[in-house]
Protein backbone atom coordinates (compact mmCIF):
# COMPACT_ATOMS: atom_id res chain seq x y z
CA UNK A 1 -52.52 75.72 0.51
CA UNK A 2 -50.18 75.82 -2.20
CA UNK A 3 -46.41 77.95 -1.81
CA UNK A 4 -45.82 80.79 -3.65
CA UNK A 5 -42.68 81.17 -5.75
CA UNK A 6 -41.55 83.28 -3.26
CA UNK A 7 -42.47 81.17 -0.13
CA UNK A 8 -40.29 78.73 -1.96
CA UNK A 9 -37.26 80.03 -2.90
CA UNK A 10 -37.06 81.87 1.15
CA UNK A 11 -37.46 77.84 2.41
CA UNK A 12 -34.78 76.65 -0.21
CA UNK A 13 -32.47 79.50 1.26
CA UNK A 14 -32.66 78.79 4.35
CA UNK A 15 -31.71 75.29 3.96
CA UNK A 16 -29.02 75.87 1.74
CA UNK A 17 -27.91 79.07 3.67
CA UNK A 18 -28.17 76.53 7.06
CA UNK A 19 -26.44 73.73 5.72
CA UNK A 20 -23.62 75.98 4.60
CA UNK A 21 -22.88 77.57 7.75
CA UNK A 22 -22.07 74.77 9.53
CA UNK A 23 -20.32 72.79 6.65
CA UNK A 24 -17.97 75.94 6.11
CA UNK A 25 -16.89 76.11 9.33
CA UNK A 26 -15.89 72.37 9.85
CA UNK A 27 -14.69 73.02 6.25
CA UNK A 28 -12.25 75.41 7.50
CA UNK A 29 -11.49 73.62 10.44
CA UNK A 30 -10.23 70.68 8.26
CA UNK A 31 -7.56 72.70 6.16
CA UNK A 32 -3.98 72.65 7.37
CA UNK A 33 -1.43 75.28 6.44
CA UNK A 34 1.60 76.68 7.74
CA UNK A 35 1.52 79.66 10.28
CA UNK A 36 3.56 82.91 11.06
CA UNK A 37 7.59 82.66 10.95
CA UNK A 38 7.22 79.55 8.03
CA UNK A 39 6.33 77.36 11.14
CA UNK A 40 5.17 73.75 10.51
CA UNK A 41 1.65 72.46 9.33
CA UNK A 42 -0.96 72.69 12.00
CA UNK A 43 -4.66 72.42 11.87
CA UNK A 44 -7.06 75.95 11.66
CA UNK A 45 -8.19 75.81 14.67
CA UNK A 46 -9.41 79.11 15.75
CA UNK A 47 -12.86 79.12 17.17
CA UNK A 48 -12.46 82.73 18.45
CA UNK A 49 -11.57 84.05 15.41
CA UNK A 50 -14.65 82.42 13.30
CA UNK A 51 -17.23 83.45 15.93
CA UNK A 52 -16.14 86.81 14.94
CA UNK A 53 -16.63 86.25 11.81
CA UNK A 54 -19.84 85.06 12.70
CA UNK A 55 -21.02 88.28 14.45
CA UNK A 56 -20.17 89.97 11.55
CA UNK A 57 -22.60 88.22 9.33
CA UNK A 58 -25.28 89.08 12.49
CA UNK A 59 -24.01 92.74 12.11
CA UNK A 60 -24.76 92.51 8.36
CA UNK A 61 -28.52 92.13 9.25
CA UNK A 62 -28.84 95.85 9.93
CA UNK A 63 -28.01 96.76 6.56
CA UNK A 64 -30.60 94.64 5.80
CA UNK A 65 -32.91 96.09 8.24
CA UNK A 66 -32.31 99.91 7.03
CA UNK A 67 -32.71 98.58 3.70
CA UNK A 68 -36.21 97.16 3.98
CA UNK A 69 -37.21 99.88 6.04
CA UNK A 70 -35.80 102.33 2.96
CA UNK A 71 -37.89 100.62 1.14
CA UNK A 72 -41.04 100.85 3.24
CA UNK A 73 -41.19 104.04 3.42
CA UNK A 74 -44.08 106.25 2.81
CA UNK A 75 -45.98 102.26 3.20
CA UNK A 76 -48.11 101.48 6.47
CA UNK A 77 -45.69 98.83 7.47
CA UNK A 78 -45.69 99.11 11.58
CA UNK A 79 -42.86 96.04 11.52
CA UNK A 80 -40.31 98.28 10.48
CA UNK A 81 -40.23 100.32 13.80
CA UNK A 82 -40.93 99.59 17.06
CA UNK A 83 -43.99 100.50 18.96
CA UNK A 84 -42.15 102.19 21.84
CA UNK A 85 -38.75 103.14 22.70
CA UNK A 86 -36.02 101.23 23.56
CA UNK A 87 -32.49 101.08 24.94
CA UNK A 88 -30.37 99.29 22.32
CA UNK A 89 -28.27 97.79 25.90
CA UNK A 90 -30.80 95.97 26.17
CA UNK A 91 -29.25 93.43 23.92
CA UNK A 92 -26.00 93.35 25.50
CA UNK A 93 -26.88 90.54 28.18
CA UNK A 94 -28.12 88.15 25.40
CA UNK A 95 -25.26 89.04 23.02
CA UNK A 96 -22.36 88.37 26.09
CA UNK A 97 -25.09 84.87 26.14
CA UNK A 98 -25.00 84.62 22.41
CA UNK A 99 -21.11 85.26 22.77
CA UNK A 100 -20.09 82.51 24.90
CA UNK A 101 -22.49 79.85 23.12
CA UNK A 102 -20.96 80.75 20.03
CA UNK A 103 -17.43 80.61 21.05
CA UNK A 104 -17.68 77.19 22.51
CA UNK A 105 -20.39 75.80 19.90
CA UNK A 106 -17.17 76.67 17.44
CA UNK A 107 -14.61 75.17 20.41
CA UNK A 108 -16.36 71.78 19.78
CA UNK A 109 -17.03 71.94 16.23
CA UNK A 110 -13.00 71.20 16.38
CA UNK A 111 -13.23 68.04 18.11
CA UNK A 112 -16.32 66.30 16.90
CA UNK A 113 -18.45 65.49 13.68
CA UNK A 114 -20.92 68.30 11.90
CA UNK A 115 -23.46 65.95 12.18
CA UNK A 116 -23.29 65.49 15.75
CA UNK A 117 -22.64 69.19 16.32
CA UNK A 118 -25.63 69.89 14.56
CA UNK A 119 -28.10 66.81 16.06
CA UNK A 120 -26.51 67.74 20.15
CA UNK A 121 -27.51 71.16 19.72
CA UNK A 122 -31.07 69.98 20.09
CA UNK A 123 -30.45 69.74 23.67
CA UNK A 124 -31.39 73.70 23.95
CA UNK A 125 -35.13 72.24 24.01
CA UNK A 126 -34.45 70.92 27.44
CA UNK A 127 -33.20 73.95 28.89
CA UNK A 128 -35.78 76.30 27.19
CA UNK A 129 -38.52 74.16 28.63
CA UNK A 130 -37.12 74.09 32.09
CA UNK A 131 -36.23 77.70 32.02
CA UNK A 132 -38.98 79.04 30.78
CA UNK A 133 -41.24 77.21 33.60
CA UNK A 134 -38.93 78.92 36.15
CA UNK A 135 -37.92 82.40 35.09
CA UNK A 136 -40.96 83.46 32.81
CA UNK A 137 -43.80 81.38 35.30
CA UNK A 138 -44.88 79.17 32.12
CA UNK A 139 -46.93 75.74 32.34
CA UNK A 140 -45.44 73.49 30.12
CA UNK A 141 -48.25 71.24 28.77
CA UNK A 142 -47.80 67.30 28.22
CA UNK A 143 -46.16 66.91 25.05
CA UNK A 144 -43.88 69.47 25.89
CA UNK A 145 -42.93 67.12 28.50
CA UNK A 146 -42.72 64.50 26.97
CA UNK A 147 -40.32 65.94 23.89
CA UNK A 148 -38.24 66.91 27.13
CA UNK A 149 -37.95 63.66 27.89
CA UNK A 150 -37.64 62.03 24.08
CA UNK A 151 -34.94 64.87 23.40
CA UNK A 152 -32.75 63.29 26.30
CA UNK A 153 -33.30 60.27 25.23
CA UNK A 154 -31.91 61.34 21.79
CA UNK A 155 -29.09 62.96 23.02
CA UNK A 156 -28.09 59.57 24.76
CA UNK A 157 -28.34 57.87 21.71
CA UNK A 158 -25.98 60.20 19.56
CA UNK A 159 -23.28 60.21 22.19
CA UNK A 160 -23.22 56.62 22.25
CA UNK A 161 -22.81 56.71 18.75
CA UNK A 162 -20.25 59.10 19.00
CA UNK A 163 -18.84 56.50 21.66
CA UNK A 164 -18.96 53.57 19.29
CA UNK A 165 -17.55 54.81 16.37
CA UNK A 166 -14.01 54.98 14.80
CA UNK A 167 -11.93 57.57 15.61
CA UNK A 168 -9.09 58.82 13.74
CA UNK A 169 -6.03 60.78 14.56
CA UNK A 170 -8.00 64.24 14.33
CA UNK A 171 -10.48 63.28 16.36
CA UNK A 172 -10.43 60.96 19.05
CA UNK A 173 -12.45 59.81 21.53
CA UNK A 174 -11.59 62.03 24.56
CA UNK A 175 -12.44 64.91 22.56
CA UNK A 176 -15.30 64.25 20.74
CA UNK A 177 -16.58 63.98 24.55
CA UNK A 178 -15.39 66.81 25.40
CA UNK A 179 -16.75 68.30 22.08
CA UNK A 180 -19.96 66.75 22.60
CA UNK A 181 -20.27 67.89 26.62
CA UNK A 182 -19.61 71.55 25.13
CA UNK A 183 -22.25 71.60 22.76
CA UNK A 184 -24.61 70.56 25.62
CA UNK A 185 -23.14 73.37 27.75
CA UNK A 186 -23.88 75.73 24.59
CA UNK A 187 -27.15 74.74 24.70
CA UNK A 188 -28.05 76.13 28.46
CA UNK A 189 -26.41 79.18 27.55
CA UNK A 190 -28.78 79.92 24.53
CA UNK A 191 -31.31 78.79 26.31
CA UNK A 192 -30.59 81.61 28.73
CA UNK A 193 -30.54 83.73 25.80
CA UNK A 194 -33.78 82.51 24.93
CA UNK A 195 -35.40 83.65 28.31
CA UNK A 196 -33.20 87.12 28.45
CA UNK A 197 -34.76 88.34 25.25
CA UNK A 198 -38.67 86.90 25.93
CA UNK A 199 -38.26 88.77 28.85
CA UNK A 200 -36.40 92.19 28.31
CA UNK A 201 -36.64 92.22 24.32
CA UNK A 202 -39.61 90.78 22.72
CA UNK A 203 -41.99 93.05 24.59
CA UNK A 204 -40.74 96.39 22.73
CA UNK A 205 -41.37 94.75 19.37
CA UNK A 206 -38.29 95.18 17.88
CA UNK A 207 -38.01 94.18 14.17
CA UNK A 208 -36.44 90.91 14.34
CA UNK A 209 -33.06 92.15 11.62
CA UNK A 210 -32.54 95.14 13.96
CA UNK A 211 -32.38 92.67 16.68
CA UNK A 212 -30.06 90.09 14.78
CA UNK A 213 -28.12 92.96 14.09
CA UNK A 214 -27.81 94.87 17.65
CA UNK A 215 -26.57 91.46 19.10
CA UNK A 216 -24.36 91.24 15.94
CA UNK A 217 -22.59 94.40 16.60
CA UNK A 218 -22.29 94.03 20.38
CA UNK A 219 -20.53 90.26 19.76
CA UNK A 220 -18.04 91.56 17.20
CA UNK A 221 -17.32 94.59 19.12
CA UNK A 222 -16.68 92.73 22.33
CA UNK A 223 -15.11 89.00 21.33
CA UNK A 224 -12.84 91.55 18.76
CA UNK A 225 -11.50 93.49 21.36
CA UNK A 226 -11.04 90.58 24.11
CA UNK A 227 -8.78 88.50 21.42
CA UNK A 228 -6.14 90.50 22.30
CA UNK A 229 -5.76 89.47 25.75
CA UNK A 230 -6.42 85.61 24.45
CA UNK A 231 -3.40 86.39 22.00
CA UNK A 232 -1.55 86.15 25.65
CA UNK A 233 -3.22 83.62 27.61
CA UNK A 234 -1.59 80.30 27.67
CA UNK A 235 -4.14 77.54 27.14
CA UNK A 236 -1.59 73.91 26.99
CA UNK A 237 -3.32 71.24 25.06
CA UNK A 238 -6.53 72.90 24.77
CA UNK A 239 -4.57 75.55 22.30
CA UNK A 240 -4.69 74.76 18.77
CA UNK A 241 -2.28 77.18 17.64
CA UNK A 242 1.78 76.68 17.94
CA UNK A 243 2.08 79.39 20.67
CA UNK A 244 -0.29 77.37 22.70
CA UNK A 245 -2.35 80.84 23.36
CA UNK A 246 -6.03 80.52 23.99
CA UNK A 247 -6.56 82.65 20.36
CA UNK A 248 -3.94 83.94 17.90
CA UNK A 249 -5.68 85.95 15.21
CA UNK A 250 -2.01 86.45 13.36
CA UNK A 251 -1.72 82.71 13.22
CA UNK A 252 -5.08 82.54 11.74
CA UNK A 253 -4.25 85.37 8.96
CA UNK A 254 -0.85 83.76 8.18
CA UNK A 255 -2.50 80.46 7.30
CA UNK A 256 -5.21 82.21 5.26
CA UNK A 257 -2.25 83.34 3.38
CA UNK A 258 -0.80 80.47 2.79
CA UNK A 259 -4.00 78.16 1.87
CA UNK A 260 -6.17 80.93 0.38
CA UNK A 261 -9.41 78.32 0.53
CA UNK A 262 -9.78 78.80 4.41
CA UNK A 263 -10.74 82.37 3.26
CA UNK A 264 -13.63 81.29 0.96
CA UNK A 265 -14.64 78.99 3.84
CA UNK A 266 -14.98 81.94 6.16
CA UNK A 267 -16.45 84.03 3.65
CA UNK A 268 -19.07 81.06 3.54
CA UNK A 269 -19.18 80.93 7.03
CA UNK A 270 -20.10 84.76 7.85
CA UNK A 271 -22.57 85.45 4.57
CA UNK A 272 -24.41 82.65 5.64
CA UNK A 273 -25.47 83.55 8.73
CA UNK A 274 -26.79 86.49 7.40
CA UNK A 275 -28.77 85.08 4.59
CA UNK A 276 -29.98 82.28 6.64
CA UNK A 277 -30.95 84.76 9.81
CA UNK A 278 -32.79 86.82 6.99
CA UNK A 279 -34.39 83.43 5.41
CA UNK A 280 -35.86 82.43 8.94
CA UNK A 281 -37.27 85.47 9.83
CA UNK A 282 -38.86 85.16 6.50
CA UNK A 283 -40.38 81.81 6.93
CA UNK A 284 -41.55 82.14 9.94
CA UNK A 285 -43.78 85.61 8.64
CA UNK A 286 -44.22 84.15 5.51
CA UNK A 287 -44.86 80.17 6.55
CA UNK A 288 -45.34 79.63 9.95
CA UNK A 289 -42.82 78.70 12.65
CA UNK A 290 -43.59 75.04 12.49
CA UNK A 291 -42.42 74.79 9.08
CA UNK A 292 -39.17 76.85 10.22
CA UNK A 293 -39.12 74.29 12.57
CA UNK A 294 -38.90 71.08 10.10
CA UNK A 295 -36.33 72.83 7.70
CA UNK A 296 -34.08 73.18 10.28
CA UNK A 297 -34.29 69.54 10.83
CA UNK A 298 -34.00 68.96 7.50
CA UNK A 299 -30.73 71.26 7.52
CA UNK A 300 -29.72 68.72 9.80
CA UNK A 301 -30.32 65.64 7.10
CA UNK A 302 -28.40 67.90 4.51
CA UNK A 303 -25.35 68.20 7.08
CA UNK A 304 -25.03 65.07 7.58
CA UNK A 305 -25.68 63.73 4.24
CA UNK A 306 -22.78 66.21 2.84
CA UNK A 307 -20.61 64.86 5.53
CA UNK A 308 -20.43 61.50 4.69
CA UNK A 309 -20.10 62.20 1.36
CA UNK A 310 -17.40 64.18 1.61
CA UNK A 311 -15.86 61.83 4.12
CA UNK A 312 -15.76 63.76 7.11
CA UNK A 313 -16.94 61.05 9.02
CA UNK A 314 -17.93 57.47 9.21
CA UNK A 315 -21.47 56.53 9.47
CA UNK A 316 -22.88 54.46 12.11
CA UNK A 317 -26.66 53.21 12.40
CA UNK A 318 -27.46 54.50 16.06
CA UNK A 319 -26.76 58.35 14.77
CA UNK A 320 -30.22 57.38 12.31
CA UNK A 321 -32.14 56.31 15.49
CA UNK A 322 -30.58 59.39 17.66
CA UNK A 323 -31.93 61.48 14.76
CA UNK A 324 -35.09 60.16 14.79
CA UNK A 325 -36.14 60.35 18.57
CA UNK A 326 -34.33 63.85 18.66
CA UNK A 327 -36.84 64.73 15.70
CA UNK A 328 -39.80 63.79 17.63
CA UNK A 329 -39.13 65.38 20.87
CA UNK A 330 -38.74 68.47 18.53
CA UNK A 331 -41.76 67.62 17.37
CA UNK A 332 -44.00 66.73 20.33
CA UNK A 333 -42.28 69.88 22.43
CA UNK A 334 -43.37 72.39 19.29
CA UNK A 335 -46.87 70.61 18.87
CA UNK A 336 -46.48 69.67 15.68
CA UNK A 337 -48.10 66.71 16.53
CA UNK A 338 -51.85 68.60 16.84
CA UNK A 339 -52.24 69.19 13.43
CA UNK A 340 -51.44 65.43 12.70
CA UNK A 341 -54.11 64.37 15.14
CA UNK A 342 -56.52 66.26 13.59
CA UNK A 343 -56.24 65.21 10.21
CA UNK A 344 -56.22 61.53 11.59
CA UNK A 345 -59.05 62.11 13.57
CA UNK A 346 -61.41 64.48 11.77
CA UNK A 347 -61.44 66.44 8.63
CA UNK A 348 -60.87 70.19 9.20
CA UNK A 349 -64.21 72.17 9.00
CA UNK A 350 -63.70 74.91 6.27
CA UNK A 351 -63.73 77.44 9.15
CA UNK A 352 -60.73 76.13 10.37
CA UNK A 353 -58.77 75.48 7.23
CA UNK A 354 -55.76 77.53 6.30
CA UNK A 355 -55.46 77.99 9.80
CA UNK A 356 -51.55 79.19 11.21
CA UNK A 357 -50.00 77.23 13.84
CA UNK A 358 -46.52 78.66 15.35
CA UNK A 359 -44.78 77.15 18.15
CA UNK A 360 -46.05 76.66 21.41
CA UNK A 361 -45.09 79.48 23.36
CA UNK A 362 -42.59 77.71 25.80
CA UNK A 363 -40.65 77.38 22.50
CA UNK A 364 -39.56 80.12 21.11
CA UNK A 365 -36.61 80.33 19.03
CA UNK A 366 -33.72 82.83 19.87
CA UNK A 367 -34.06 85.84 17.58
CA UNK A 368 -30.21 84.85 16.15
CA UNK A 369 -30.52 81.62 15.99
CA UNK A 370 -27.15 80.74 14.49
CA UNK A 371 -25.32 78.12 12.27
């Protein structure tokens, strides 16, 4: 079945949109500029601060959401409301979830590569699967599994690529381990997410943007308020800021001021998220999830790609093969490997062609799932 022009151009944005957000931030994170009081040169490196930023692009989603629903009204479009009522708290536990994750997905995109960042955070697959089995009673079939199992194996591979490869004075080896070890950590608390909103949010049927954008306003509301007290709380080496405080928004400001580029970079950074969040949710109605599913590997490609182009980092062969394996345990865990079989084995009987196939249900993606 061919795409429409339409079907098209909401795939190309979420790649693009995908790639972005990521590339931004480590973008930003490169820049160095001086800070409040004409102090010296130091790196942006405020993770806080950008997962703020972040939020806000989530927050942007309702707009979006009132928009469309504008727009669909007077139409018999049942998507645009839910079936039942609901208590908007009800996205606070996955937003505190989607909080933390974010915060130290942005920790670590300071001390390793975008590539990496991007390839480790396949590790949520493990935790979803495992999760899922023993909070929402699921049998995992298989070639769920066995992506399970391929996806660790992955993971091994990238770290010791990450192990093996030159390291300069930005970042070295101790922490692009610790980097890598947070994005892993990330990964169980989206996976928590995950289960929090199968269990407590999906059932109401809440339009995906007003969900994107509930979380998206809880986030900025909380992490906003709570960088005050990090503004005080001493942090040692782990700071990246010259007061050696766990967050220091006025730093952050005062080097936006003096390298005005960090700003586009955030800009780039928080309208991403919402064009991308919109772009998913679009592919996945449009499309299917499976094909959601491959363009955020091939986000992944583009990342990495753009990152050694722009000589961000140095490649090394074993990241390919990492890829790769990561790829099929994606792969094997989301069943895109039925369809395959089929063709291989049989031709499809017209009955069955044009037929849909989403993700197996153990796998379903969180409803903000970010850069």
């Amino acid at each position: 079945m061919a795409w429409t022009r339409y079907q098209l151009f909401l795939a190309g944005l979420m790649l693009v949109t995908g790639s972005i957000n990521t590339l931004s931030a480590k973008w930003a994170d490169n820049f160095t500029a001086k800070g409040c009081g004409g102090s010296k040169e130091h790196s942006f490196q405020h993770p806080f601060l950008q997962a703020v930023g972040m939020f806000l692009g989530e927050f942007s989603c309702l707009a979006a959401f009132y928009l469309l629903r504008c727009r669909a009204t007077g139409q018999s479009d049942s998507n645009m409301d839910p079936q039942q009522p609901f208590n908007p708290l009800l996205f606070l536990p996955p937003a505190l979830c989607d909080m933390t994750g974010t915060s130290l997905m942005y920790v670590a995109l300071n001390m390793t590569s975008a590539s990496s960042f991007q390839m480790l955070r396949g590790a949520v697959i493990i935790f979803t699967g495992l999760f899922s089995v023993a909070f929402l009673g699921r049998r995992l079939v298989l070639s769920q599994w066995l992506g399970i199992l391929a996806t660790i194996a992955g993971l091994v591979v990238v770290g010791l690529a990450d192990l093996l490869s030159k390291h300069d004075d930005q970042h070295k080896l101790s922490e692009v381990i610790t980097g890598d070890l947070l994005i892993i950590m990330a990964q169980i608390i989206v996976a928590i997410q995950m289960v929090l909103e199968e269990k407590f949010v999906y059932k109401h049927n809440v339009h995906p943007l007003r969900a994107v954008g509930t979380e998206g306003l809880f986030g900025f509301v909380i992490l906003s308020l709570l960088l005050v007290p990090m503004y005080y709380i001493p942090a040692g080496s782990f700071s990246g800021n010259p007061r050696g405080t766990l967050e220091d928004a006025l730093d952050a400001f005062c080097q936006v001021g003096w390298q005005p580029l960090i700003a586009l970079a955030l800009l780039g950074n928080i309208s991403s998220i919402a064009f991308f969040n919109f772009a998913g949710i679009s592919v996945t109605k449009e499309l299917s999830a499976t094909t959601r599913m491959v363009l955020d590997s091939l986000r992944t490609v583009v990342i990495w790609a753009l990152s050694l182009a722009l000589g961000w980092e140095a490649f090394h062969p074993l990241q390919i093969l990492g890829f790769l394996v990561l790829l099929m345990g994606t792969a094997l865990y989301n069943g895109l490997h039925r369809p395959l079989l089929t063709c291989l084995s049989r031709r499809q009987s017209p009955g069955e062609e044009g037929e849909r196939q989403g993700l197996l249900s153990g796998s379903r993606t969180p409803i903000n799932d970010t850069s």
